[in-house]
Structure formats: C-alpha cells, structure tokens
Protein backbone atom coordinates (compact mmCIF):
# COMPACT_ATOMS: atom_id res chain seq x y z
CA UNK A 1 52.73 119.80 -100.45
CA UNK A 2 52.04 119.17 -96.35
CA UNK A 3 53.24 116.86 -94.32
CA UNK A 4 50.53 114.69 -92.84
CA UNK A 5 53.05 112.99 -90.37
CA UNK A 6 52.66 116.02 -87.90
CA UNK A 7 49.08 116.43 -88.36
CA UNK A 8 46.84 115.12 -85.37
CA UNK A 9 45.11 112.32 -85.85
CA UNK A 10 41.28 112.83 -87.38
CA UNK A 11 38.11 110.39 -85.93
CA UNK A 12 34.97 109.97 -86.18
CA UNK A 13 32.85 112.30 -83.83
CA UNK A 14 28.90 111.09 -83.05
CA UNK A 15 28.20 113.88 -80.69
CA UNK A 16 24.61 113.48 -78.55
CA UNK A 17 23.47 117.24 -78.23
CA UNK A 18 20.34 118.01 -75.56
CA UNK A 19 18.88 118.92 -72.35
CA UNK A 20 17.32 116.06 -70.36
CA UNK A 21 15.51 118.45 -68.28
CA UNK A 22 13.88 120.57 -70.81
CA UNK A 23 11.70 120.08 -74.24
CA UNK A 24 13.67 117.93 -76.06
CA UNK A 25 14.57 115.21 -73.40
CA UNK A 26 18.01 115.09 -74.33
CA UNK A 27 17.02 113.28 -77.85
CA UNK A 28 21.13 113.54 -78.70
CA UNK A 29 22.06 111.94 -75.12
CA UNK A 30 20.11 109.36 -75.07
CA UNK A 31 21.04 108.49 -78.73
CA UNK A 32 25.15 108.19 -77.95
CA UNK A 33 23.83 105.99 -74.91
CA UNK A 34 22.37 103.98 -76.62
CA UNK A 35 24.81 103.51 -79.06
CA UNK A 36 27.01 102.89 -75.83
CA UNK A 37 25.18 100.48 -74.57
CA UNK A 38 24.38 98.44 -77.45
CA UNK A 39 27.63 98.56 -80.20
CA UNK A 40 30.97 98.43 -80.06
CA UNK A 41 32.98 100.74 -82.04
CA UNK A 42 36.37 100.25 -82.96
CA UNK A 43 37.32 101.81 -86.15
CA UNK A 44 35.81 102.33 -89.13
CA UNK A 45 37.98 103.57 -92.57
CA UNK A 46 41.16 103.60 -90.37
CA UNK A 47 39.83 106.31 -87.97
CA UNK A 48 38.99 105.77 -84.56
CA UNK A 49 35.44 106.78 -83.24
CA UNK A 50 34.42 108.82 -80.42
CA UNK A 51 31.22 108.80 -79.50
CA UNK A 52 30.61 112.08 -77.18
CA UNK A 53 27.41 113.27 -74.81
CA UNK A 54 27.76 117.13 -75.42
CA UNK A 55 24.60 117.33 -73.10
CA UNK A 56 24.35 121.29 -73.13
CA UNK A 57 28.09 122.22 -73.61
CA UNK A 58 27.68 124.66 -76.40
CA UNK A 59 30.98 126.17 -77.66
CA UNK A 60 33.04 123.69 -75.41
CA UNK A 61 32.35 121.28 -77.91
CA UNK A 62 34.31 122.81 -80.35
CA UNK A 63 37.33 121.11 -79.51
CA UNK A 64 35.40 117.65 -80.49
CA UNK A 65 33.98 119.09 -84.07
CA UNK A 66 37.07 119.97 -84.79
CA UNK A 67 39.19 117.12 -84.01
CA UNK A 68 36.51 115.01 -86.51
CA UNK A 69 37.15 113.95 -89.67
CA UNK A 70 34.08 113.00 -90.05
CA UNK A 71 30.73 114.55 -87.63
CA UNK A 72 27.51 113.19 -87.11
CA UNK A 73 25.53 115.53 -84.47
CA UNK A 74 22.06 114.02 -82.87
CA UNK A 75 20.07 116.69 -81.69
CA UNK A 76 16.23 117.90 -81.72
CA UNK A 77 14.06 121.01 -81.29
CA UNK A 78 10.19 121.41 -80.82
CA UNK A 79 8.88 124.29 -82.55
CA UNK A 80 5.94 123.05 -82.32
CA UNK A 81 5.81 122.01 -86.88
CA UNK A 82 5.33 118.41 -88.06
CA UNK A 83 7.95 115.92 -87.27
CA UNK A 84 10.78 116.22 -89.85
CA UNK A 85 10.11 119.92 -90.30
C-alpha cells in the first residue's frame, strides 16, 4: 500500500510540439494558442490543466510528460505521404 498524500500532484498536460520556422509551421504551437486564446481551462476530473508550447524543447520537456496524469501531444511531420499517414 502507498501513500498518495506525499505524491505530487498529477494534471493534465496538452503540450504544442513544432518549429514555426521550418516545415511544419509549428502545427503543435499554434494549436495550445489557440486553445489559449479561445477556452478557459480550469479543471477537469479533479486535475488541473496545463496547457504548454514545447516549441522545439526536446528532452526539456520531460519534466512536463512526466508531471501528467494524463498527455495529449499536438505535433506534425511532412514526409511528404497523404495526410493522416
């Protein structure tokens, strides 16, 4: 048995994930702005949400997917295949 009173607290992570100067146009960026812009998120479930532009962070990010309880990641890459690919 653990106790959960000493474990951190777990939220919701959308992180944004792209390059606005290269291929993808920073597809994840621009999605967590404009979820910024147009929602307001308090919690959802009991667990707060963080919504996060990892822009090109890479590993630094690690401290965000691991700190969610739950993870949604927006992010795209043009291999040049059909859409959906």
């Amino acid at each position: 048995m653990t106790d959960d009173s000493a474990a951190p607290e777990r939220r919701i992570v959308v992180l944004g994930v792209g390059n606005l100067l290269w291929a993808d146009e920073g597809f994840g960026v621009r999605c967590v702005e404009a979820l910024q812009q147009r929602w307001t998120f308090d919690e959802i479930a009991g667990a707060p949400v963080q919504l996060v532009d990892g822009g090109t962070q890479g590993l630094y990010l690690i401290q965000h997917v691991q700190a969610a309880r739950n993870l949604l990641i927006f992010d795209a890459i043009d291999y040049g295949l059909e859409p959906g690919t």
